[in-house]
C-alpha atoms as a PDB file:
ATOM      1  CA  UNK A   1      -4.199  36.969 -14.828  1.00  0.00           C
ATOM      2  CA  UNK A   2      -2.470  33.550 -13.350  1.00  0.00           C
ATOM      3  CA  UNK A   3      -0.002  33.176 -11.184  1.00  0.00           C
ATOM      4  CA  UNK A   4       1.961  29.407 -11.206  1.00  0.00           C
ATOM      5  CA  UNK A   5       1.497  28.112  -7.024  1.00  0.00           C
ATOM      6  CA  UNK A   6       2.927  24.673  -6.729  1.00  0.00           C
ATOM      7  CA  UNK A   7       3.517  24.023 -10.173  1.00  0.00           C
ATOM      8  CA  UNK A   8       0.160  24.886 -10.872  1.00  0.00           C
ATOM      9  CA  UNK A   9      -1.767  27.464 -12.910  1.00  0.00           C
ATOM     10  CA  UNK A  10      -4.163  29.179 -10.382  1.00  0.00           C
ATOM     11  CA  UNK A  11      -6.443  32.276 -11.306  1.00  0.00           C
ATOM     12  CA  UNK A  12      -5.470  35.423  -9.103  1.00  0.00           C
ATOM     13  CA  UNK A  13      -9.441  35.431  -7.915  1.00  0.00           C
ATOM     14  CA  UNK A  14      -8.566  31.851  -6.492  1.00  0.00           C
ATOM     15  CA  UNK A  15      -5.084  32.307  -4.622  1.00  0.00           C
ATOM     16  CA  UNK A  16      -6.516  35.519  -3.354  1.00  0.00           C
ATOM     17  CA  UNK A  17      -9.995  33.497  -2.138  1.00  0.00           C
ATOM     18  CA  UNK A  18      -7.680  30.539  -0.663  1.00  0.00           C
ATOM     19  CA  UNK A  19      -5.555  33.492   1.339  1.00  0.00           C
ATOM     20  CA  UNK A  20      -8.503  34.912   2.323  1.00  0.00           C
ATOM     21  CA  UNK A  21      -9.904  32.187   3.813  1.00  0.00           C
ATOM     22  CA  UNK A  22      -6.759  30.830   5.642  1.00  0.00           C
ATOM     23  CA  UNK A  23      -6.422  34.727   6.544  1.00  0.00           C
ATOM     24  CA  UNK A  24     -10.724  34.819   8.065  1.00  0.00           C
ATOM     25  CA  UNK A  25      -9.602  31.881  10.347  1.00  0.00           C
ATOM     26  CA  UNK A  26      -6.386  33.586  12.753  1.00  0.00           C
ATOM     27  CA  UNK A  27      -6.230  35.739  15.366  1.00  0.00           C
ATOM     28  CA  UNK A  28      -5.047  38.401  13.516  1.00  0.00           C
ATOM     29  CA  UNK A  29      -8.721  38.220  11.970  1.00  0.00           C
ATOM     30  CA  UNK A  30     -10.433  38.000  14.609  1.00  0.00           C
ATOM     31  CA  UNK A  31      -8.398  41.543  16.391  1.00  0.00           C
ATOM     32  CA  UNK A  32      -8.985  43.121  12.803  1.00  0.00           C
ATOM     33  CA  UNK A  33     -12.968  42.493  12.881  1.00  0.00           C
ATOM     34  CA  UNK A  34     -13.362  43.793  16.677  1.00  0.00           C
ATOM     35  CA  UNK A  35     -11.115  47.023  15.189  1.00  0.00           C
ATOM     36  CA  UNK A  36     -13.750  47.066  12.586  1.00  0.00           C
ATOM     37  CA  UNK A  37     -16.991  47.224  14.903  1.00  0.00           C
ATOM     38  CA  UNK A  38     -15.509  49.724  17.417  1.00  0.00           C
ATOM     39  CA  UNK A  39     -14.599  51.782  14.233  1.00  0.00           C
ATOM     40  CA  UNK A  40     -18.072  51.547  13.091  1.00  0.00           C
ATOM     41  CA  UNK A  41     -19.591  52.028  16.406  1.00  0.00           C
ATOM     42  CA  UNK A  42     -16.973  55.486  16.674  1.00  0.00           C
ATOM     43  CA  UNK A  43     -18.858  56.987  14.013  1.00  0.00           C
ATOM     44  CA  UNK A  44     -21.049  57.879  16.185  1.00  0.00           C
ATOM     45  CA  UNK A  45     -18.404  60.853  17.614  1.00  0.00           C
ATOM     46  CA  UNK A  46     -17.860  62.053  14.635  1.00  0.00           C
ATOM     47  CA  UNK A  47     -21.434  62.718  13.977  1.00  0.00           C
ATOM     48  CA  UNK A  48     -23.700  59.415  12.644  1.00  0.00           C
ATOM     49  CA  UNK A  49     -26.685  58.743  14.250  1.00  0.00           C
ATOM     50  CA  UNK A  50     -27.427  55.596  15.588  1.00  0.00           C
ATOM     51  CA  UNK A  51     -29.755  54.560  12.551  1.00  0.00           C
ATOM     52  CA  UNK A  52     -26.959  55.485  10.107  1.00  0.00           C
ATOM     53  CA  UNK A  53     -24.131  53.404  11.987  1.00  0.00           C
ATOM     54  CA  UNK A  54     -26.936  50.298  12.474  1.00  0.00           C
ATOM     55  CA  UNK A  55     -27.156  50.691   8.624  1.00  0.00           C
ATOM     56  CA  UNK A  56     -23.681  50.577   8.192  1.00  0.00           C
ATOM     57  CA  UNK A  57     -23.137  47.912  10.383  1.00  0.00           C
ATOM     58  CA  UNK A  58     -26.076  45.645   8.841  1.00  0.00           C
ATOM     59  CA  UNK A  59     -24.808  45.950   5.508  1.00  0.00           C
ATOM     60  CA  UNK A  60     -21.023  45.185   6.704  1.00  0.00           C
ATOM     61  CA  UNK A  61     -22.018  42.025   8.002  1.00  0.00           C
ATOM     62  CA  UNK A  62     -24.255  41.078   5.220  1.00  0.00           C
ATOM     63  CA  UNK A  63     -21.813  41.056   3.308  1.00  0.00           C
ATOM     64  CA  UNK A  64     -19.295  39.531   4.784  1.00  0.00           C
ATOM     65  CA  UNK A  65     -21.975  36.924   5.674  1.00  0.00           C
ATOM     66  CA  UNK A  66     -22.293  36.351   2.019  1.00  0.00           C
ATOM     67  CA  UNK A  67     -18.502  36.610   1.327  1.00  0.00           C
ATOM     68  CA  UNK A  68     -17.773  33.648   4.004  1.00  0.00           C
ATOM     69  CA  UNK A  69     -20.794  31.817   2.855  1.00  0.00           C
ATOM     70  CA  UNK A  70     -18.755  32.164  -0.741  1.00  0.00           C
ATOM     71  CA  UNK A  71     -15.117  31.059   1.173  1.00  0.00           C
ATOM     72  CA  UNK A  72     -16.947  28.376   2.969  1.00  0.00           C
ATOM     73  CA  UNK A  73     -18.426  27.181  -0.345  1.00  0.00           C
ATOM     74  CA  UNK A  74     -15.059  27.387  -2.307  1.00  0.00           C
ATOM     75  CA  UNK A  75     -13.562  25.232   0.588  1.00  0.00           C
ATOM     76  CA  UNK A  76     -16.227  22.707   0.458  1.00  0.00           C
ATOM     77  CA  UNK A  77     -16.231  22.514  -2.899  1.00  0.00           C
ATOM     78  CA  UNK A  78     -12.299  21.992  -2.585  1.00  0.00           C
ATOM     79  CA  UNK A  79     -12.890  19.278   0.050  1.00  0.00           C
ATOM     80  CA  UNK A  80     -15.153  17.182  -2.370  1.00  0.00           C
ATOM     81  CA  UNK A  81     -12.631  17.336  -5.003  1.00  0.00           C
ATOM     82  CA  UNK A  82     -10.045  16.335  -3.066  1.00  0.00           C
ATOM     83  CA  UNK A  83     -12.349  13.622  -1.526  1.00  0.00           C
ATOM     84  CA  UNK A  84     -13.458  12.622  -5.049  1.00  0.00           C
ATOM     85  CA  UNK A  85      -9.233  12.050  -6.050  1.00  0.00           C
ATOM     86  CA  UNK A  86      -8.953  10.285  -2.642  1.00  0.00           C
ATOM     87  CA  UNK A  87     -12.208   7.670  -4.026  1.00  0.00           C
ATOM     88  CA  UNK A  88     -10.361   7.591  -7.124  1.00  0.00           C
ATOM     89  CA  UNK A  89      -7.200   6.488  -5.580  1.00  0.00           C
ATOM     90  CA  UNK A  90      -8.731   3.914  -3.609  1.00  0.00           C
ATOM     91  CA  UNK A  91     -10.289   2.814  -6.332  1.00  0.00           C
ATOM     92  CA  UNK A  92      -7.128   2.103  -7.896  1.00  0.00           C
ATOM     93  CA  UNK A  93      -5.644   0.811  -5.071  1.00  0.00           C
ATOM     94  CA  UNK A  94      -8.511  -1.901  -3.960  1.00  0.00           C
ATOM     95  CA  UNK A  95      -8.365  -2.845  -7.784  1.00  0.00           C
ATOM     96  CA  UNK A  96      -4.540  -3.162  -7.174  1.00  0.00           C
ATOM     97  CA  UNK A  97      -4.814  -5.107  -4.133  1.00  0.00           C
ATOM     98  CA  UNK A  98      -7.711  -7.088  -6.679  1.00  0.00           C
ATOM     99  CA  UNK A  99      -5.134  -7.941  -8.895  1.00  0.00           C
ATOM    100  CA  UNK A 100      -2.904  -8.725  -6.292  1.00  0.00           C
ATOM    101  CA  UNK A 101      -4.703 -11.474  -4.795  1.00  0.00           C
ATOM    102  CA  UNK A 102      -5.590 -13.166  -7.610  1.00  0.00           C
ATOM    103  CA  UNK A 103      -1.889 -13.348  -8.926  1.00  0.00           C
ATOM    104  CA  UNK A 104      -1.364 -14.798  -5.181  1.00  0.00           C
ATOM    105  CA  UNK A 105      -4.290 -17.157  -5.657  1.00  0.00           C
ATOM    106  CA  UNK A 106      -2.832 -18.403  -8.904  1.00  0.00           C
ATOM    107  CA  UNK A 107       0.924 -18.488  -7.298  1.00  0.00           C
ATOM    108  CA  UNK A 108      -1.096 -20.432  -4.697  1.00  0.00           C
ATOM    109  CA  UNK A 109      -3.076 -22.909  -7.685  1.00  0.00           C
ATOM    110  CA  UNK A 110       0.629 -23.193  -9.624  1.00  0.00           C
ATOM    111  CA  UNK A 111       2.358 -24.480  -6.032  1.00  0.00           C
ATOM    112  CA  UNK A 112      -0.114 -26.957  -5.748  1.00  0.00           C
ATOM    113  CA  UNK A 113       0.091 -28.151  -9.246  1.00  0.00           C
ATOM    114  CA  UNK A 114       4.125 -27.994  -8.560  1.00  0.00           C
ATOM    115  CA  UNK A 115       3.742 -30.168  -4.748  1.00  0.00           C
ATOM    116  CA  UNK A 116       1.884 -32.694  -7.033  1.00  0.00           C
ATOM    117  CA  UNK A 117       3.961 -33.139  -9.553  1.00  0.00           C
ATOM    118  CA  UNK A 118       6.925 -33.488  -7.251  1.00  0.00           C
ATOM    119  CA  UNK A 119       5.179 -35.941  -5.170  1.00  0.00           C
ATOM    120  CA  UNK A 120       4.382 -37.897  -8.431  1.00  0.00           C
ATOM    121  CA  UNK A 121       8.033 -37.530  -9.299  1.00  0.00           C
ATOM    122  CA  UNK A 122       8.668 -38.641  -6.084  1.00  0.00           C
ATOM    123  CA  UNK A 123       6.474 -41.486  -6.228  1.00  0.00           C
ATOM    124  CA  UNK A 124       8.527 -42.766  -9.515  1.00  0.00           C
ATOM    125  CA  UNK A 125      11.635 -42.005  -8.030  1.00  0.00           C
ATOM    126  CA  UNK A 126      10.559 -43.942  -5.137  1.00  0.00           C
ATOM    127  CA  UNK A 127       9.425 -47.464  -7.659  1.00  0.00           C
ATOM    128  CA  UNK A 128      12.453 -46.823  -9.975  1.00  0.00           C
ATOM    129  CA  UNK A 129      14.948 -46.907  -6.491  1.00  0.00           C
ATOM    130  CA  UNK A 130      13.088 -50.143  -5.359  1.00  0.00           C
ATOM    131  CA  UNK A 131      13.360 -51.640  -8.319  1.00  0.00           C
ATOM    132  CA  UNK A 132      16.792 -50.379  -8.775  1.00  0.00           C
ATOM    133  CA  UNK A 133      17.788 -51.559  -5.012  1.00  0.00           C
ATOM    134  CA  UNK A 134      16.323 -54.647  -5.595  1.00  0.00           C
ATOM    135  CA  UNK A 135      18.499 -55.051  -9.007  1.00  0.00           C
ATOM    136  CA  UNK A 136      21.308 -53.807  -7.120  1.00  0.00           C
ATOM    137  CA  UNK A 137      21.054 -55.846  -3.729  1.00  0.00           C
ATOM    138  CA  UNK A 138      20.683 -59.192  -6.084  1.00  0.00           C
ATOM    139  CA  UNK A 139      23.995 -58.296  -8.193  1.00  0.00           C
ATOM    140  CA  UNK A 140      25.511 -57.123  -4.413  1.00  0.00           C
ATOM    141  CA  UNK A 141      23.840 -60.892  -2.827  1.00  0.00           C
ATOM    142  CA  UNK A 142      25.578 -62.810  -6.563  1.00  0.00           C
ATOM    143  CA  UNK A 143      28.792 -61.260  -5.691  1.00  0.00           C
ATOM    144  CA  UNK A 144      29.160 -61.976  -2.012  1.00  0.00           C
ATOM    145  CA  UNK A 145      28.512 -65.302  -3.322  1.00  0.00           C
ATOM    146  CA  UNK A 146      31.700 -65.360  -5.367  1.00  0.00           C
ATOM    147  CA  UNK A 147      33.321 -63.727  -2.919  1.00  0.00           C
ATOM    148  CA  UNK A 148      32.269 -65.821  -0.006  1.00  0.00           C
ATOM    149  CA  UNK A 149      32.928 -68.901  -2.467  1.00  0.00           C
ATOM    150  CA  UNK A 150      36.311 -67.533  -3.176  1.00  0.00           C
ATOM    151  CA  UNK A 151      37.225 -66.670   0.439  1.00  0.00           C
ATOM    152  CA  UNK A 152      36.034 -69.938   1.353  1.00  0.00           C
ATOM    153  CA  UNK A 153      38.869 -71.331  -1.519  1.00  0.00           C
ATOM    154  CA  UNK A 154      41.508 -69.435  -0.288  1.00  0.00           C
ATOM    155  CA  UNK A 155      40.700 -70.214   3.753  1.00  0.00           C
ATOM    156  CA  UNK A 156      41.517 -73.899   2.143  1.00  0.00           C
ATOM    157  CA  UNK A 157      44.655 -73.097   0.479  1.00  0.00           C
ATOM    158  CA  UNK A 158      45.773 -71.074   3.834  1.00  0.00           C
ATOM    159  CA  UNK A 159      45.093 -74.222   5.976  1.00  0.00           C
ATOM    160  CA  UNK A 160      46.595 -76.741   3.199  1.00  0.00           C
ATOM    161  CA  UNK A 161      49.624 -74.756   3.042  1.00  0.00           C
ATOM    162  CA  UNK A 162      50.050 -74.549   7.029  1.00  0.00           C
ATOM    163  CA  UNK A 163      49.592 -78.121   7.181  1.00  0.00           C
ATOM    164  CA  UNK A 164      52.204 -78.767   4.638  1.00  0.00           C
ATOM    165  CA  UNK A 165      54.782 -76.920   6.415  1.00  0.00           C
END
């Protein structure tokens, strides 16, 4: 028989183990194992003799000896597995972070390969402006000249033309 905990298939043997176990560790446990020995040790008034309730008592904790060895087993047993997914997943995730650092080390490689070529780009930029601002200060220097030459022409007319008044 299953029953479905969590969204999971569990056997009835293993939800009962798992509430037993959580159960063996309260106080409620604890209050309902002292109830236990006093009830085995009140046999005696009713008419066992000391052998017979040491006999009883032996074989009740034996077995619940064996029964918690069991529940501690099943919980240890739980624990690895659960360790064992926890590996896993860090597994994963250190391959993740892996991955991640080599895409950064190649972002890294690409922005150096991208710093170059803009300095190179810069560097042409830089010879092509010279050699443009050269080109441009010499046409700039040719027509000051004109200008300067033609200024000079009409300063002459100005001063002709107030000395012929």
């Amino acid at each position: 028989m299953t029953i479905e905990v969590d969204d999971k298939k569990e056997n009835i043997v293993d939800v009962l183990s798992k509430k037993a176990t959580i159960w063996i560790g309260t106080p409620t446990s604890i209050f309902v194992h002292t109830l236990l020995f006093i009830g085995i040790f009140a046999l005696g008034l009713i008419g066992y003799s000391l052998d017979q309730i040491l006999l009883i008592l032996t074989t009740a904790v034996s077995l619940e000896a064996i029964y918690l060895a069991i529940f501690i087993q099943m919980t240890v047993n739980k624990h690895t597995e659960s360790l064992e997914n926890v590996e896993d997943d860090i597994e994963e995730i250190q391959e993740d972070i892996d991955e991640l650092e080599q895409d950064v080390d190649d972002l890294e490689e690409d922005s150096d390969l991208i710093q170059r070529d803009v300095e190179e780009l810069s560097g042409d930029l830089d010879a092509k402006d010279t050699s443009k601002t050269t080109d441009a200060l010499q046409h700039i220097q040719k027509n000051m000249a004109v200008l300067t030459k033609s200024l000079a022409e009409i300063q002459k007319d100005i001063d002709s033309l107030k000395a012929g008044k």
